[in-house]
Structures are given as structure tokens and as C-alpha cells.
N, C-alpha and C. Protein backbone atom coordinates (compact mmCIF):
# COMPACT_ATOMS: atom_id res chain seq x y z
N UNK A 1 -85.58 -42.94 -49.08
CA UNK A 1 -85.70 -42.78 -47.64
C UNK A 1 -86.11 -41.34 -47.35
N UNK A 2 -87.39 -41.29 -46.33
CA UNK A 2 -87.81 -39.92 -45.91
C UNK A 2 -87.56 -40.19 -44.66
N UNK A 3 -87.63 -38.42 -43.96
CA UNK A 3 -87.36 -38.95 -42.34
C UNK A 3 -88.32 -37.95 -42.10
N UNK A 4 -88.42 -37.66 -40.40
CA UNK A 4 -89.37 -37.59 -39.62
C UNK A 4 -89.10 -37.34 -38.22
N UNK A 5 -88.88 -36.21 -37.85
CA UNK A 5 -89.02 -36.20 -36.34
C UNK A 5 -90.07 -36.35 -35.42
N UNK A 6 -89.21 -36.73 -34.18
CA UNK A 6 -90.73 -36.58 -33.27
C UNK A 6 -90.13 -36.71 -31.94
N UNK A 7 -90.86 -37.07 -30.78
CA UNK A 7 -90.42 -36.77 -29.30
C UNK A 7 -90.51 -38.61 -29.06
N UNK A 8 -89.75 -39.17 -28.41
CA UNK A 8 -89.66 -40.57 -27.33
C UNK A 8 -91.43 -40.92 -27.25
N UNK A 9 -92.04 -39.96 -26.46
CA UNK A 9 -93.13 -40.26 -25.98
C UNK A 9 -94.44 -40.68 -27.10
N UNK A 10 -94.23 -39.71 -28.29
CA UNK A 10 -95.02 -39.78 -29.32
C UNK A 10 -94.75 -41.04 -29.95
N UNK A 11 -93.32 -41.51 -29.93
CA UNK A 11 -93.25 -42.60 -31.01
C UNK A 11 -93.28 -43.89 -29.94
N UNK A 12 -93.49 -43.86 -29.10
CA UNK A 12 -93.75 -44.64 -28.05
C UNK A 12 -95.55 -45.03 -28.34
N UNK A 13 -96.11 -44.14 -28.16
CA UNK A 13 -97.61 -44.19 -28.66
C UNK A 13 -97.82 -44.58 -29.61
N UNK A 14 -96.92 -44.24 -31.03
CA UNK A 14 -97.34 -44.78 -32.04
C UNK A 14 -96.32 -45.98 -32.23
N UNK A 15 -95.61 -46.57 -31.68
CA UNK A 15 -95.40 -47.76 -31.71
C UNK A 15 -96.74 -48.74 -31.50
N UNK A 16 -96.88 -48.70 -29.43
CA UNK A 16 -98.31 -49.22 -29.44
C UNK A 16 -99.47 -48.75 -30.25
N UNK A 17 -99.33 -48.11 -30.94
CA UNK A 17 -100.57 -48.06 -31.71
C UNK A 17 -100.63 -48.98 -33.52
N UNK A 18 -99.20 -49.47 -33.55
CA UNK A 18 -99.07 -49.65 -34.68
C UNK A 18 -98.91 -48.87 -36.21
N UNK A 19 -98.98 -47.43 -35.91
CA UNK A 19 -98.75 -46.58 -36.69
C UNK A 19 -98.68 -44.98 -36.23
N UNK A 20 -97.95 -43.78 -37.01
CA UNK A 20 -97.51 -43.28 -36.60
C UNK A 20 -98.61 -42.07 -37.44
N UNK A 21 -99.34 -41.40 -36.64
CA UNK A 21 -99.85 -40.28 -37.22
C UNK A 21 -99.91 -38.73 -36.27
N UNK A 22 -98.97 -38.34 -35.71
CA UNK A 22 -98.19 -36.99 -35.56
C UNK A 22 -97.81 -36.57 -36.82
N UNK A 23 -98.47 -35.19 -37.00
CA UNK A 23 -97.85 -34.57 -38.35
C UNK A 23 -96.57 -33.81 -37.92
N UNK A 24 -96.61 -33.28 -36.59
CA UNK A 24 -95.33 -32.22 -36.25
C UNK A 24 -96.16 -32.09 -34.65
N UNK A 25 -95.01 -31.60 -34.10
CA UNK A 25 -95.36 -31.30 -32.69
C UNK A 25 -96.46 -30.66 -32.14
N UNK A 26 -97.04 -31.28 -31.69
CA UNK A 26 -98.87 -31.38 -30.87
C UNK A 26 -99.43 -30.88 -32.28
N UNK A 27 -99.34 -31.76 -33.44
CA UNK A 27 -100.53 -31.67 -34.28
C UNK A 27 -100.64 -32.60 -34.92
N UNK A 28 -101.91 -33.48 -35.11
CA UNK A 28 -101.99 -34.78 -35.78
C UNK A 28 -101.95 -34.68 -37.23
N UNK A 29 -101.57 -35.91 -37.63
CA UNK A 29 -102.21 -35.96 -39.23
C UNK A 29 -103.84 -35.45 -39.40
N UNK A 30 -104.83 -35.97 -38.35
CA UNK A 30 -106.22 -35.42 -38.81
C UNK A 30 -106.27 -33.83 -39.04
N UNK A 31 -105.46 -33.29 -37.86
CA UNK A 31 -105.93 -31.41 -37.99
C UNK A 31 -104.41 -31.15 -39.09
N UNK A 32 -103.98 -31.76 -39.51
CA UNK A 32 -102.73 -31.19 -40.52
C UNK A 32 -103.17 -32.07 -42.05
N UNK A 33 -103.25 -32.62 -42.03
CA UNK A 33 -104.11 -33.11 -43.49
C UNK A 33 -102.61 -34.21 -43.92
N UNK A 34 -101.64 -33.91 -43.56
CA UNK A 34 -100.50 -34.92 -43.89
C UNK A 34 -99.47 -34.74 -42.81
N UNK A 35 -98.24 -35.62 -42.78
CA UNK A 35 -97.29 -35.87 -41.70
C UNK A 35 -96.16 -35.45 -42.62
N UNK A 36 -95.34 -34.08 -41.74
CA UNK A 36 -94.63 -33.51 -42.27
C UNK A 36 -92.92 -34.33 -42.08
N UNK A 37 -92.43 -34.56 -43.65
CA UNK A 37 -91.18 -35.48 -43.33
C UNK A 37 -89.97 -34.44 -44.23
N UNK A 38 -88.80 -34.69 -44.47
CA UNK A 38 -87.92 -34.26 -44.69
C UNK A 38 -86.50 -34.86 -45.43
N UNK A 39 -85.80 -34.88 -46.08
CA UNK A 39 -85.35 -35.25 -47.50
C UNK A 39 -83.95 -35.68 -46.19
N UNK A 40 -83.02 -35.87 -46.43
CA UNK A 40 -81.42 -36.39 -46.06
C UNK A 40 -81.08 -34.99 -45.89
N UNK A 41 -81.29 -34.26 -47.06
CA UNK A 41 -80.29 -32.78 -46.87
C UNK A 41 -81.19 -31.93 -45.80
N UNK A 42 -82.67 -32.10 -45.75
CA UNK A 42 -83.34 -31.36 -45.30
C UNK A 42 -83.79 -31.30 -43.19
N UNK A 43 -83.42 -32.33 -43.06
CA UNK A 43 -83.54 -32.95 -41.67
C UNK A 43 -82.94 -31.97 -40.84
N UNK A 44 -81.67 -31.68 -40.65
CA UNK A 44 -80.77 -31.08 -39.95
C UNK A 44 -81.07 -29.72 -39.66
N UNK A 45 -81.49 -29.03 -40.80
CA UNK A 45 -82.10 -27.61 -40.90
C UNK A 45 -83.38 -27.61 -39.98
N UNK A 46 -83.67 -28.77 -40.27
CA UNK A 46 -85.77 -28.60 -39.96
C UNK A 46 -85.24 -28.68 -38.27
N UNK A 47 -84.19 -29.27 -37.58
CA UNK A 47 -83.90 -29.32 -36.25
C UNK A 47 -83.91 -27.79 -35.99
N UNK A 48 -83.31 -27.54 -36.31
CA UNK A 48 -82.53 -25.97 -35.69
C UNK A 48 -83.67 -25.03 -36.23
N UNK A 49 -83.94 -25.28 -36.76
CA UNK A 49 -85.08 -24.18 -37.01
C UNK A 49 -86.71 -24.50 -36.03
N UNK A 50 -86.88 -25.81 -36.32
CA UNK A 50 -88.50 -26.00 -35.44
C UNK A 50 -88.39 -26.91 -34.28
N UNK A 51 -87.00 -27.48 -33.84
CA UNK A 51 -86.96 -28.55 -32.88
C UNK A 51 -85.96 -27.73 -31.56
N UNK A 52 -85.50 -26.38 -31.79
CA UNK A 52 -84.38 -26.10 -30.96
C UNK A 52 -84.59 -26.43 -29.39
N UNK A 53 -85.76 -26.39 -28.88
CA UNK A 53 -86.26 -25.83 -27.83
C UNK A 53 -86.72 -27.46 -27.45
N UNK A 54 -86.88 -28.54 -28.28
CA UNK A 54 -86.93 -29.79 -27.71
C UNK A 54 -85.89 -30.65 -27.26
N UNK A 55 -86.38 -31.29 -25.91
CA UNK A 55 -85.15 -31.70 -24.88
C UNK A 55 -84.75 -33.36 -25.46
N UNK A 56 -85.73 -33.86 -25.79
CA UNK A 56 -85.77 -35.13 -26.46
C UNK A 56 -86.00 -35.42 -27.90
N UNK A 57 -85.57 -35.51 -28.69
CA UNK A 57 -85.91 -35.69 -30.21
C UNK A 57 -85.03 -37.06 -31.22
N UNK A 58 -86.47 -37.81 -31.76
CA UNK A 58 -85.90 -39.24 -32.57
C UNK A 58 -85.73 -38.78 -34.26
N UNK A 59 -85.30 -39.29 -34.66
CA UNK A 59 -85.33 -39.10 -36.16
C UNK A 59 -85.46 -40.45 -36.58
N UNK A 60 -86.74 -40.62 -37.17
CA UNK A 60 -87.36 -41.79 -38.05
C UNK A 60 -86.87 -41.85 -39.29
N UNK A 61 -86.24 -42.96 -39.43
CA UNK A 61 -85.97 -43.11 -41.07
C UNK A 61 -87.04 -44.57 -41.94
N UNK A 62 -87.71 -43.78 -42.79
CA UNK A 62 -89.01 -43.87 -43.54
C UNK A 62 -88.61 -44.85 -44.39
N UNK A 63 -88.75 -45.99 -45.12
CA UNK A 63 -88.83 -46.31 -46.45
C UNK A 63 -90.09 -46.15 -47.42
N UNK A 64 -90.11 -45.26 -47.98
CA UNK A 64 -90.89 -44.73 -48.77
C UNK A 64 -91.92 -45.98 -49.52
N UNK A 65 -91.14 -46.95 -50.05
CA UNK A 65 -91.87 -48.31 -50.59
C UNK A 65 -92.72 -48.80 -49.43
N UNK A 66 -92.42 -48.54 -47.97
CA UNK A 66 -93.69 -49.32 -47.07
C UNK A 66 -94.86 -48.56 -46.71
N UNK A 67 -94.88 -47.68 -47.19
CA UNK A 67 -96.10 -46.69 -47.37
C UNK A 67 -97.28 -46.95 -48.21
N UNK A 68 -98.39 -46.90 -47.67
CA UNK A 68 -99.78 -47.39 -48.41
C UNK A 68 -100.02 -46.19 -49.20
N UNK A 69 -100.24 -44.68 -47.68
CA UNK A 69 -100.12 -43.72 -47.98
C UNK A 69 -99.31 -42.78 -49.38
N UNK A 70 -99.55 -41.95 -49.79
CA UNK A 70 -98.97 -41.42 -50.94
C UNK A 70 -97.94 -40.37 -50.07
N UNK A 71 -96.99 -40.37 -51.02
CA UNK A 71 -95.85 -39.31 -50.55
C UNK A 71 -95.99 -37.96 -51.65
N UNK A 72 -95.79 -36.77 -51.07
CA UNK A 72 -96.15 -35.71 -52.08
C UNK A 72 -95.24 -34.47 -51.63
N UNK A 73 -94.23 -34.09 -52.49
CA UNK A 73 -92.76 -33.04 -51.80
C UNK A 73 -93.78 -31.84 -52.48
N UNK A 74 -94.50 -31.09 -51.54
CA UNK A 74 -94.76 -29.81 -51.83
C UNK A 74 -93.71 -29.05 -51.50
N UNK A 75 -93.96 -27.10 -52.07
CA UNK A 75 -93.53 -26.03 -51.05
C UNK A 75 -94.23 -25.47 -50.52
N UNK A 76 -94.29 -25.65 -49.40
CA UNK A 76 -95.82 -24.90 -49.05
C UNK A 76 -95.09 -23.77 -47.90
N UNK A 77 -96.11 -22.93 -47.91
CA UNK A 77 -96.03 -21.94 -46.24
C UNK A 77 -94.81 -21.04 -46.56
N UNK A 78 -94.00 -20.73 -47.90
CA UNK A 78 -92.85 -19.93 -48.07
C UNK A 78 -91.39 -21.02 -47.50
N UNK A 79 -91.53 -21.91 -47.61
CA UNK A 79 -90.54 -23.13 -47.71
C UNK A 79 -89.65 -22.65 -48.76
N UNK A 80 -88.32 -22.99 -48.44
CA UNK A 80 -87.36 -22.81 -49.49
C UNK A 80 -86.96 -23.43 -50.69
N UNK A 81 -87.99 -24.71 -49.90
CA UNK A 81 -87.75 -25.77 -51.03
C UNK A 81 -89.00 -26.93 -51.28
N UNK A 82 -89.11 -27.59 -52.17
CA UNK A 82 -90.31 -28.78 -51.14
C UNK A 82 -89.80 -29.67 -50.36
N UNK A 83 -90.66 -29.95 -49.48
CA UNK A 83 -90.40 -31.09 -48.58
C UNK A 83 -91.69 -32.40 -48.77
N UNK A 84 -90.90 -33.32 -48.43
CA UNK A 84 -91.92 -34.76 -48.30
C UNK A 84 -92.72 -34.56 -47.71
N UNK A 85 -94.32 -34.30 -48.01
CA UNK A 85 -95.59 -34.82 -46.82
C UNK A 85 -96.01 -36.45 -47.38
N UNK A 86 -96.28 -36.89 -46.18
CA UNK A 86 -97.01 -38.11 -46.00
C UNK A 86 -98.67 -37.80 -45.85
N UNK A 87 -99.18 -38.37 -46.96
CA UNK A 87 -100.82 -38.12 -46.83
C UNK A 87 -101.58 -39.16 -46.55
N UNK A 88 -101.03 -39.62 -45.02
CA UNK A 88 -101.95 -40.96 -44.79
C UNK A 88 -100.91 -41.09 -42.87
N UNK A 89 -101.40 -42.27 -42.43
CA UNK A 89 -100.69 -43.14 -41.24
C UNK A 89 -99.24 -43.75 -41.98
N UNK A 90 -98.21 -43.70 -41.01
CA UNK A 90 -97.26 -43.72 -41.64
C UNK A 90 -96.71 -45.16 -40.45
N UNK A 91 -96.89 -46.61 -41.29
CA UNK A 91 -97.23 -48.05 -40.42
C UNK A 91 -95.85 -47.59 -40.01
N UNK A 92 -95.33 -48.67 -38.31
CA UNK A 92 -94.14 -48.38 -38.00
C UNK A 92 -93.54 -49.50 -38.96
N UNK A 93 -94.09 -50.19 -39.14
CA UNK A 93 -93.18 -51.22 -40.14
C UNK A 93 -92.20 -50.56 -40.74
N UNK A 94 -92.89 -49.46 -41.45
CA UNK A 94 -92.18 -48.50 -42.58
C UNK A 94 -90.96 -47.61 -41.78
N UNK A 95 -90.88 -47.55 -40.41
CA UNK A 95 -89.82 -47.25 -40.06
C UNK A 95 -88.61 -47.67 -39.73
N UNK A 96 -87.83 -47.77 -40.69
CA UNK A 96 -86.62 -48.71 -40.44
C UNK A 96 -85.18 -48.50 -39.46
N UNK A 97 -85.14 -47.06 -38.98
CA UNK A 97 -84.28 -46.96 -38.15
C UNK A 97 -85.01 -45.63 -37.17
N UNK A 98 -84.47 -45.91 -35.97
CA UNK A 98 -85.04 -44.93 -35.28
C UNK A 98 -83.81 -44.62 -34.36
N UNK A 99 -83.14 -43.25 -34.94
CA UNK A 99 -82.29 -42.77 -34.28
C UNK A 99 -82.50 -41.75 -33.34
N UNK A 100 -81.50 -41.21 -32.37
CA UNK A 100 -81.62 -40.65 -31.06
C UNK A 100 -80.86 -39.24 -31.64
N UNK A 101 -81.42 -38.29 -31.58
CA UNK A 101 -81.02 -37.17 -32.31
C UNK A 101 -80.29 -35.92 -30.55
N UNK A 102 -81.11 -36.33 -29.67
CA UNK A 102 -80.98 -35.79 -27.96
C UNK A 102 -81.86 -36.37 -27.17
């Protein structure tokens, strides 16, 4: 299981759209090259550090097996650690819980 934040409105869109390609807040998978996701231990941190200032926020939980797309835990950008990118549309099928984080 990978997860995934995002805002109500975004995953609202990518519901109707049938898939979910926001890489991170106002940037798509096309101008980010993959959709940035985050491990169990890693989620909580990635809030407080890049989500503080958002009033609404879901946390997608991923099953990695419903992915067409390839999954790839770089470190990139001085990361402490790697994290999961998704290098593709990430179907909502593949999202199996969608929790309310605020």
C-alpha cells in the first residue's frame, strides 16, 4: 500500500475522470513526470511539512498491484529518504480507501 495526498476538489475531478493524475499540489503528472506518493511511515511527515497551509486534505490509500503504471521509491531533491513515485495515471480503481485527513 502507497498513499497520496490531495485536496476534495482534485479527487473529485479525478474520480469523474476515472483516474487520478495530480502529481502534488497544482502540478500534474504531465509537468512532474510522476505522481508523488508516500510509504505508511512517510505520509504524516509529508503533511506537516508540504500540506500545513491546506484547509482540506484526503489521503488515498493506493494498492500498488492495481497499477498499470510502474512504481519507483527514488531520493530525489535532498529527500531523507526515498519515496514512492507513480510513473503513469494512477486508475481510481486502485484507490481503495479514501480518508479525510481535514
Amino acid at each position: 500500500m502507497i498513499f497520496h495526498l490531495t485536496d476534495p476538489a482534485t479527487w473529485a475531478a479525478s474520480q469523474a475522470a476515472g483516474e487520478h493524475t495530480s502529481s502534488t499540489t497544482g502540478v500534474s503528472l504531465a509537468e512532474e513526470g510522476f505522481i508523488h506518493c508516500s510509504t505508511a511511515a512517510q505520509w504524516p511527515a509529508t503533511v506537516v511539512r508540504f500540506y500545513a497551509d491546506t484547509p482540506e486534505l484526503l489521503l488515498l490509500h493506493i494498492d500498488e498491484t492495481l497499477l498499470a503504471a510502474p512504481v519507483v521509491y527514488e531520493q530525489l531533491g535532498g529527500a531523507p529518504e526515498p519515496f514512492p513515485h507513480v510513473y503513469g495515471p494512477i486508475p481510481v480503481a486502485a484507490v481503495v480507501e479514501v480518508q479525510r485527513i481535514r
